[in-house]
N, C-alpha and C. Protein backbone atom coordinates (compact mmCIF):
# COMPACT_ATOMS: atom_id res chain seq x y z
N UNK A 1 97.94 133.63 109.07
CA UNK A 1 97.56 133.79 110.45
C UNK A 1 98.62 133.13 111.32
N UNK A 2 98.54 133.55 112.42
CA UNK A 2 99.70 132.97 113.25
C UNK A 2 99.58 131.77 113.80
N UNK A 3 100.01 130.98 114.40
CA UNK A 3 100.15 129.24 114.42
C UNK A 3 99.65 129.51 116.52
N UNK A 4 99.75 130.74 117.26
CA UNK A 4 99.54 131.10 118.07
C UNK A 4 98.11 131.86 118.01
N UNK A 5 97.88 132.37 117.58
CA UNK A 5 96.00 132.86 117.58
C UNK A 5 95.22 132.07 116.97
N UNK A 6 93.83 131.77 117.65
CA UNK A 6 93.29 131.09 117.15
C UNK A 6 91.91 131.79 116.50
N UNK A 7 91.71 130.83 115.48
CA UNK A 7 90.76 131.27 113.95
C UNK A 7 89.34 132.06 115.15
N UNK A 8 89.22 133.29 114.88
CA UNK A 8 87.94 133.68 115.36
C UNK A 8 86.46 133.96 114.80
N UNK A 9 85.67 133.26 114.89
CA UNK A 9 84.09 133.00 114.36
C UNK A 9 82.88 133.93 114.71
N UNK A 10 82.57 134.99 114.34
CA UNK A 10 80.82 135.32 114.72
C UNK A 10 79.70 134.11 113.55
N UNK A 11 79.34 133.24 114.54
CA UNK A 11 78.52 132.78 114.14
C UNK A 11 77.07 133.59 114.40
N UNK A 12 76.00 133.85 113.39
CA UNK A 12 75.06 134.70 114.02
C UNK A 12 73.27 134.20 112.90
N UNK A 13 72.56 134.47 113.30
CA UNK A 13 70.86 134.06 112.54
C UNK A 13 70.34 135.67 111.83
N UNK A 14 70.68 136.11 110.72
CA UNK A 14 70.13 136.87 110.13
C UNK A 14 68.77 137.12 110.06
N UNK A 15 67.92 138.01 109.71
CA UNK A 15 66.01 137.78 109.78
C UNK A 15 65.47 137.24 110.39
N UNK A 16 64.30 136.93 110.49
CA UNK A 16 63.51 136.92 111.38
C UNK A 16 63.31 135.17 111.67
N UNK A 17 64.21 134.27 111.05
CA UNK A 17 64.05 132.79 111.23
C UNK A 17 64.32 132.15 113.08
N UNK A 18 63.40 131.97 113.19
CA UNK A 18 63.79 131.39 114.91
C UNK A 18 64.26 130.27 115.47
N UNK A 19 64.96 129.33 114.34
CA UNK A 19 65.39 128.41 114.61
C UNK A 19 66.91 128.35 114.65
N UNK A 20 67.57 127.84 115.92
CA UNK A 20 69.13 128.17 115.96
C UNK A 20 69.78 126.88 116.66
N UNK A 21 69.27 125.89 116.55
CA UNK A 21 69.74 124.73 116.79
C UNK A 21 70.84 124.11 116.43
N UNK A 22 70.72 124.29 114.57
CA UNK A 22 71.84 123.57 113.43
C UNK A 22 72.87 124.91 113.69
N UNK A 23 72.96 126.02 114.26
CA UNK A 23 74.00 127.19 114.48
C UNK A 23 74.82 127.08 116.11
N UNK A 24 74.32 126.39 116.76
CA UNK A 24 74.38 125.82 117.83
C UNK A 24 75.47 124.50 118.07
N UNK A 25 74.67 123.93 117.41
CA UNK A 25 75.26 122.69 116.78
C UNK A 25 76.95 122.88 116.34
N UNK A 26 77.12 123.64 114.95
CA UNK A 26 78.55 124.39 114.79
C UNK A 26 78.87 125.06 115.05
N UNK A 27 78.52 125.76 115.99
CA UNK A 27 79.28 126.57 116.74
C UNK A 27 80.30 125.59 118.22
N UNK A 28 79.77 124.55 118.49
CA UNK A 28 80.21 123.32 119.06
C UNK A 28 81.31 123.10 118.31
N UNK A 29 81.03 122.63 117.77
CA UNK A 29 82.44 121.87 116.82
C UNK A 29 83.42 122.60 116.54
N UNK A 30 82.65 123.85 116.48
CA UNK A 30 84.09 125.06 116.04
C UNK A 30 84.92 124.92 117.09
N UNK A 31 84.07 125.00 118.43
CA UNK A 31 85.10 125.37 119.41
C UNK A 31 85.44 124.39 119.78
N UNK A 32 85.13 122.85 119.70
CA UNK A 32 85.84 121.59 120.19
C UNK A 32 86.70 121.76 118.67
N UNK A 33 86.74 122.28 118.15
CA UNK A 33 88.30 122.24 116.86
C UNK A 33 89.10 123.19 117.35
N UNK A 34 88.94 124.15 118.81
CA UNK A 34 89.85 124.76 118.91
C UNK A 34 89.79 126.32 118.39
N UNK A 35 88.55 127.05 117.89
CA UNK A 35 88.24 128.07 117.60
C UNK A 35 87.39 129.12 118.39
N UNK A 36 87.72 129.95 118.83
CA UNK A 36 86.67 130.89 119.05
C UNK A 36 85.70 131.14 118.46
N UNK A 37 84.55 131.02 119.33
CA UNK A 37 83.54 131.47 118.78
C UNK A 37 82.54 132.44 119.57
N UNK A 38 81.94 133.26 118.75
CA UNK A 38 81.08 134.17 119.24
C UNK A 38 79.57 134.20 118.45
N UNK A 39 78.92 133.83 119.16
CA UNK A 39 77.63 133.55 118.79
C UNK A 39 76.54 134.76 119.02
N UNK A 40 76.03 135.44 118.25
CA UNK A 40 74.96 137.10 118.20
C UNK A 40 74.15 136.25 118.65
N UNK A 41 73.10 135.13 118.28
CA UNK A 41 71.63 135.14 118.78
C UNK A 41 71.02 135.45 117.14
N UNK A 42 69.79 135.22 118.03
CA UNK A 42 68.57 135.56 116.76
C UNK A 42 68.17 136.40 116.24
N UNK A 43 67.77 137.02 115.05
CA UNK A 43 67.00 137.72 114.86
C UNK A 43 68.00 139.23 114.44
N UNK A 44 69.27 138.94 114.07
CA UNK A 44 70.12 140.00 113.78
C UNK A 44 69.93 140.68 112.02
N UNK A 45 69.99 142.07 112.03
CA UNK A 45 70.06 142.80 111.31
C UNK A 45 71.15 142.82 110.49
N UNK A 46 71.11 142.93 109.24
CA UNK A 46 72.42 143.44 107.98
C UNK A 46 73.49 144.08 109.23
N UNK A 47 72.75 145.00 109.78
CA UNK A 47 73.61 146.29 110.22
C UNK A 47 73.78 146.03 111.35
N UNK A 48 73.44 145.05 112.48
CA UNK A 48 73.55 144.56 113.88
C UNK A 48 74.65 143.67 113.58
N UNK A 49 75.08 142.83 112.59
CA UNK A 49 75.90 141.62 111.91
C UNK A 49 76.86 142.16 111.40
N UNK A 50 77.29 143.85 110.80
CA UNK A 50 78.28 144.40 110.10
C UNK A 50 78.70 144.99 111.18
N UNK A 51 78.48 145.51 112.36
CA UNK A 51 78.62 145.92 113.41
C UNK A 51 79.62 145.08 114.41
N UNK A 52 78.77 143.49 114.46
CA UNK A 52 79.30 142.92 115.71
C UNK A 52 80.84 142.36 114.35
N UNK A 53 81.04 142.16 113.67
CA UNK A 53 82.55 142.24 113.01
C UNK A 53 83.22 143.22 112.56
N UNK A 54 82.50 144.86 113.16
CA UNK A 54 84.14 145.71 112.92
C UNK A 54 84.38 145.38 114.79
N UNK A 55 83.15 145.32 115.70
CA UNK A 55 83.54 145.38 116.90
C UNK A 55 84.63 144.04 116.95
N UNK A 56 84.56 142.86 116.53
CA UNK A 56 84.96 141.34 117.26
C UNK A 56 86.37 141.28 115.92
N UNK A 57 86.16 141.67 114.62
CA UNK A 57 87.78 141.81 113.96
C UNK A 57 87.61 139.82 113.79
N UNK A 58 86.23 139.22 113.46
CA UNK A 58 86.94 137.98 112.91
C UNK A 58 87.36 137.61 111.73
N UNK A 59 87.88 136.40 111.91
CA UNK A 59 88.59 135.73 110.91
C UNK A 59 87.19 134.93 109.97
N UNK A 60 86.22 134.72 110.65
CA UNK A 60 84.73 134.21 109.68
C UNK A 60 83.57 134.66 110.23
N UNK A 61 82.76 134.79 109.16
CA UNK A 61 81.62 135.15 109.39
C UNK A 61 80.59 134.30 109.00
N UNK A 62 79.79 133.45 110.20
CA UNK A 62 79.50 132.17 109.58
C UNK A 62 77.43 132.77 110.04
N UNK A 63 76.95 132.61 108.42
CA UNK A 63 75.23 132.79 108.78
C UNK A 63 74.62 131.88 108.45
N UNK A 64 73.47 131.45 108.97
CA UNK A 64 72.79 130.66 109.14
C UNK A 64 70.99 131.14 109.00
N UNK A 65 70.90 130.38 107.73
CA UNK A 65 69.16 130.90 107.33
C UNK A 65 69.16 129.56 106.97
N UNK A 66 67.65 129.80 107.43
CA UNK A 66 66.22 128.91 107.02
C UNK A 66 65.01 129.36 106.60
N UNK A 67 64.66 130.62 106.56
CA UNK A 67 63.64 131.19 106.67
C UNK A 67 63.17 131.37 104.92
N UNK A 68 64.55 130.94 104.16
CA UNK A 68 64.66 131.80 102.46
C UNK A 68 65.02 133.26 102.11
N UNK A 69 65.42 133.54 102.86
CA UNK A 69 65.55 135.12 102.72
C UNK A 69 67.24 135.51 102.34
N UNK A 70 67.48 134.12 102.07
CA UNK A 70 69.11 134.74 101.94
C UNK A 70 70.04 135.16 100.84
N UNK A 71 68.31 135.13 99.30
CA UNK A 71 69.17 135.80 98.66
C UNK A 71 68.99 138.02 98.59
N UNK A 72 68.05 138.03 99.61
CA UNK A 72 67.88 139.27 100.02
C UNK A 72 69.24 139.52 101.54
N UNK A 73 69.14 138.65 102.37
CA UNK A 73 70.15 139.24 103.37
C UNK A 73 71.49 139.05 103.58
N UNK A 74 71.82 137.99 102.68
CA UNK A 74 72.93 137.99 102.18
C UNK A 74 73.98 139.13 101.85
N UNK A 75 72.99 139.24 100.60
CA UNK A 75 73.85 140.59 100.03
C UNK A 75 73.84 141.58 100.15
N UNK A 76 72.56 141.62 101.03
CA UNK A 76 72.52 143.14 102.29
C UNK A 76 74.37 143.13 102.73
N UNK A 77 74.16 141.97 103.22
CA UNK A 77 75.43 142.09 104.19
C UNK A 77 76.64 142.08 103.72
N UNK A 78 76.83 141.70 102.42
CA UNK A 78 78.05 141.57 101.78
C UNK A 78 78.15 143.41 101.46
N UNK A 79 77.41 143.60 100.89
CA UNK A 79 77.18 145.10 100.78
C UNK A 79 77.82 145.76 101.46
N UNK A 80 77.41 145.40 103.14
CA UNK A 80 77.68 146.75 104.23
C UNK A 80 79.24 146.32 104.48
N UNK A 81 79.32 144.94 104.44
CA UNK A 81 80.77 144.65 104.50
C UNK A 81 81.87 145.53 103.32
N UNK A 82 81.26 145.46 102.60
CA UNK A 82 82.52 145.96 101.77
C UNK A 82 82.13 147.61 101.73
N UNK A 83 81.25 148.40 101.86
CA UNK A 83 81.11 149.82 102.11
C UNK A 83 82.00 150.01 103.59
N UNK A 84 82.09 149.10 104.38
CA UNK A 84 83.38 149.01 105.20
C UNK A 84 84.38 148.36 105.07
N UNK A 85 85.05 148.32 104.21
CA UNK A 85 86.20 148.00 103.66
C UNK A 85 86.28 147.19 104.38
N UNK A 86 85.80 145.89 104.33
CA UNK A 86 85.89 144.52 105.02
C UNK A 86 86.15 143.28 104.06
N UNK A 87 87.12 143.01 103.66
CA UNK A 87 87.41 142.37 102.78
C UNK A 87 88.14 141.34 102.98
N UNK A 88 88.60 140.94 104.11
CA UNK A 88 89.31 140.04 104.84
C UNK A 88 88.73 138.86 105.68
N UNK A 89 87.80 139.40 105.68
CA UNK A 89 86.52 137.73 106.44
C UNK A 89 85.81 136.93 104.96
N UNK A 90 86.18 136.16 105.66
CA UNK A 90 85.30 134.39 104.97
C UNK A 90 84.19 134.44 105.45
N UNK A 91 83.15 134.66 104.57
CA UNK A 91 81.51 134.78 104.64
C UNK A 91 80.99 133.39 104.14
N UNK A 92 80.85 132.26 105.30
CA UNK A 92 80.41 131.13 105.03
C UNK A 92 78.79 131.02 105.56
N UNK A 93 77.52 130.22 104.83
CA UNK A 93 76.37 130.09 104.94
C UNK A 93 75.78 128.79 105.32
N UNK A 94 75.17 128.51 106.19
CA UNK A 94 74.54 127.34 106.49
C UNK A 94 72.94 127.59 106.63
N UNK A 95 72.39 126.36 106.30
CA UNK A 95 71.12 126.47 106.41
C UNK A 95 70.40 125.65 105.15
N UNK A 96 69.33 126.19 104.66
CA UNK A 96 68.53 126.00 103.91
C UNK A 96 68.81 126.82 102.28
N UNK A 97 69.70 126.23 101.91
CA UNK A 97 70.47 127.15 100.58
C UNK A 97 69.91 126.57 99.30
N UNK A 98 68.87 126.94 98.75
CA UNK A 98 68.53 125.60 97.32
C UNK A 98 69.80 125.77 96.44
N UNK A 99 70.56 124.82 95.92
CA UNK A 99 71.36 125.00 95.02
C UNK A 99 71.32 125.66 94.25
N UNK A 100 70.29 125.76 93.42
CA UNK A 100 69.82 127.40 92.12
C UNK A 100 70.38 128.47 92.68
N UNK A 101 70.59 128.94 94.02
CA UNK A 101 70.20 130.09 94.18
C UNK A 101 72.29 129.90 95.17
N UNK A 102 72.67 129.19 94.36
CA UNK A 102 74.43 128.95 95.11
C UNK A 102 75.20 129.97 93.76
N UNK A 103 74.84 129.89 92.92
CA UNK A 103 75.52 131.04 91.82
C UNK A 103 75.64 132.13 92.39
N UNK A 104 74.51 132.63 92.73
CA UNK A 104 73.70 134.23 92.81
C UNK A 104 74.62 134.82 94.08
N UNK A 105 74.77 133.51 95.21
CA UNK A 105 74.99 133.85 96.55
C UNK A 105 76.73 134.34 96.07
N UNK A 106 77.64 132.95 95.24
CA UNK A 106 78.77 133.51 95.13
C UNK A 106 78.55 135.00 94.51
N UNK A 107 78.49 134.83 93.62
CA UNK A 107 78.58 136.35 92.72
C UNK A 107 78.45 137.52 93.66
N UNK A 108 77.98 137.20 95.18
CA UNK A 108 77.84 138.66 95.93
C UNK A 108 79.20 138.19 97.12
N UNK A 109 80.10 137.44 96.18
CA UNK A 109 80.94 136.73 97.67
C UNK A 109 81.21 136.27 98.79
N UNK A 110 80.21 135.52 98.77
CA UNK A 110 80.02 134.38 100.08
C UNK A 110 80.29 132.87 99.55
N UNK A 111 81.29 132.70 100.60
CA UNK A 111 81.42 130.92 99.87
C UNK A 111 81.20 129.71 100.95
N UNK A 112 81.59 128.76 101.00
CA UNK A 112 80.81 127.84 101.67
C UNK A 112 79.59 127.75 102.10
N UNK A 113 79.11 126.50 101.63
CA UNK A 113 77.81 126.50 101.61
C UNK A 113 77.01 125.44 102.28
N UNK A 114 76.65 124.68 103.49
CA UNK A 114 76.53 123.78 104.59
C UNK A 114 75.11 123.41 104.73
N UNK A 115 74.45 122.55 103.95
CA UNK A 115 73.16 122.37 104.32
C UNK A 115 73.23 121.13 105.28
N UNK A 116 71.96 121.00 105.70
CA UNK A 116 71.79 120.00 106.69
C UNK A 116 72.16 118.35 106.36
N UNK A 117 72.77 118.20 107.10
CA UNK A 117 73.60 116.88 107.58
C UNK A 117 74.98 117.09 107.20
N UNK A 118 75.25 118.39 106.80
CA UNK A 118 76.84 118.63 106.47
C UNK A 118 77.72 118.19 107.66
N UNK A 119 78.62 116.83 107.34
CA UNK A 119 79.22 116.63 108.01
C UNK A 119 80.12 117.97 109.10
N UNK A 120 80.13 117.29 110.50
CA UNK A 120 80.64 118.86 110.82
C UNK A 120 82.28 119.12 110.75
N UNK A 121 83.31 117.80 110.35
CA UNK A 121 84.75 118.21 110.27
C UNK A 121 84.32 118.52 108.91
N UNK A 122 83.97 118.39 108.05
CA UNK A 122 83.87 119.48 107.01
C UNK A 122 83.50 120.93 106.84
N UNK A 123 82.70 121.18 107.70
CA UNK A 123 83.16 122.27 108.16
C UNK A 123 84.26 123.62 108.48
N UNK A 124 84.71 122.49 109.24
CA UNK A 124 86.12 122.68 110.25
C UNK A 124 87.03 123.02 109.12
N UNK A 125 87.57 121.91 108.13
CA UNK A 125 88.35 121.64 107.57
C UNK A 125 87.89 123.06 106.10
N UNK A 126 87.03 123.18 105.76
CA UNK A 126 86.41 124.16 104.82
C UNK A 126 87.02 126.19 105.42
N UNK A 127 86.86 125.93 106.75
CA UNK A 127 87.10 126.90 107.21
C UNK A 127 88.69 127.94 107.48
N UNK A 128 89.45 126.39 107.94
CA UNK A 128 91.20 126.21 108.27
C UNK A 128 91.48 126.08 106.69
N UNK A 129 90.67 125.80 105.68
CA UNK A 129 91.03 125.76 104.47
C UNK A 129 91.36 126.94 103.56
N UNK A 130 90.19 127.79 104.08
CA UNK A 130 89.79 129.10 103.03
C UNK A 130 89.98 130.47 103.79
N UNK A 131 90.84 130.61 105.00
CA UNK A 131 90.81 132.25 105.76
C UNK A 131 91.43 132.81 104.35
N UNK A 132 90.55 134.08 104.72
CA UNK A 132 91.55 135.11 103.77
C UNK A 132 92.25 135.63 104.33
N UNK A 133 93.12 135.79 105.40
CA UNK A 133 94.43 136.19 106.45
C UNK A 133 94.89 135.42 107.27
């Protein structure tokens, strides 16, 4: 990536979970590190979420569940991503992730994984770490 553009983020709340506080929260930090960010809101669809990144072209795709549903919407979304040849975003997850269920999530290619009290320059540093472009 160029040393002149900066790293661009859809941070967004998959299903029907209504809590967006801890997405709120890093989406702060992203942009006091100097990142764009674009934040969907609540309550977004597989296909409302594969949408707003052919429209926005970011560099991460950062989701955020609590609800448990993420080893179903997850890989909804990894799915629609790659039936659109989207292979170039970093699909990072925050939320409520039980470790058991951190295998399953890689194996559909999503990595980072941020549960609560995750420091937030780790984050940062996880992110400037792992672009795939």
């Amino acid at each position: 990536m160029s040393e002149n553009r900066r790293i661009k983020i859809i941070a967004t709340k998959p299903g029907l979970d209504g809590h967006d506080r801890g997405i709120k929260v890093v989406a702060r930090a992203l942009r006091d590190a100097g990142m764009e960010v674009i934040y969907t809101g609540l309550h977004q669809t597989p296909d409302d979420i594969v949408n707003a990144v052919i429209q926005e072209d970011p560099d991460v795709l950062a989701l955020s569940l609590l609800s448990g549903a993420h080893n179903t919407l997850c890989p909804m979304i990894m799915k629609l991503l790659k039936e659109n040849n989207i292979d170039d975003v970093l699909v990072v997850v925050g939320g409520i992730i039980p470790k058991k269920d951190v295998p399953f999530l890689q194996e559909n290619g999503l990595t980072g994984f941020f549960g609560p009290g995750t420091p937030l320059q780790k984050i940062v540093e996880f992110i400037k770490s792992n672009l795939k472009r």
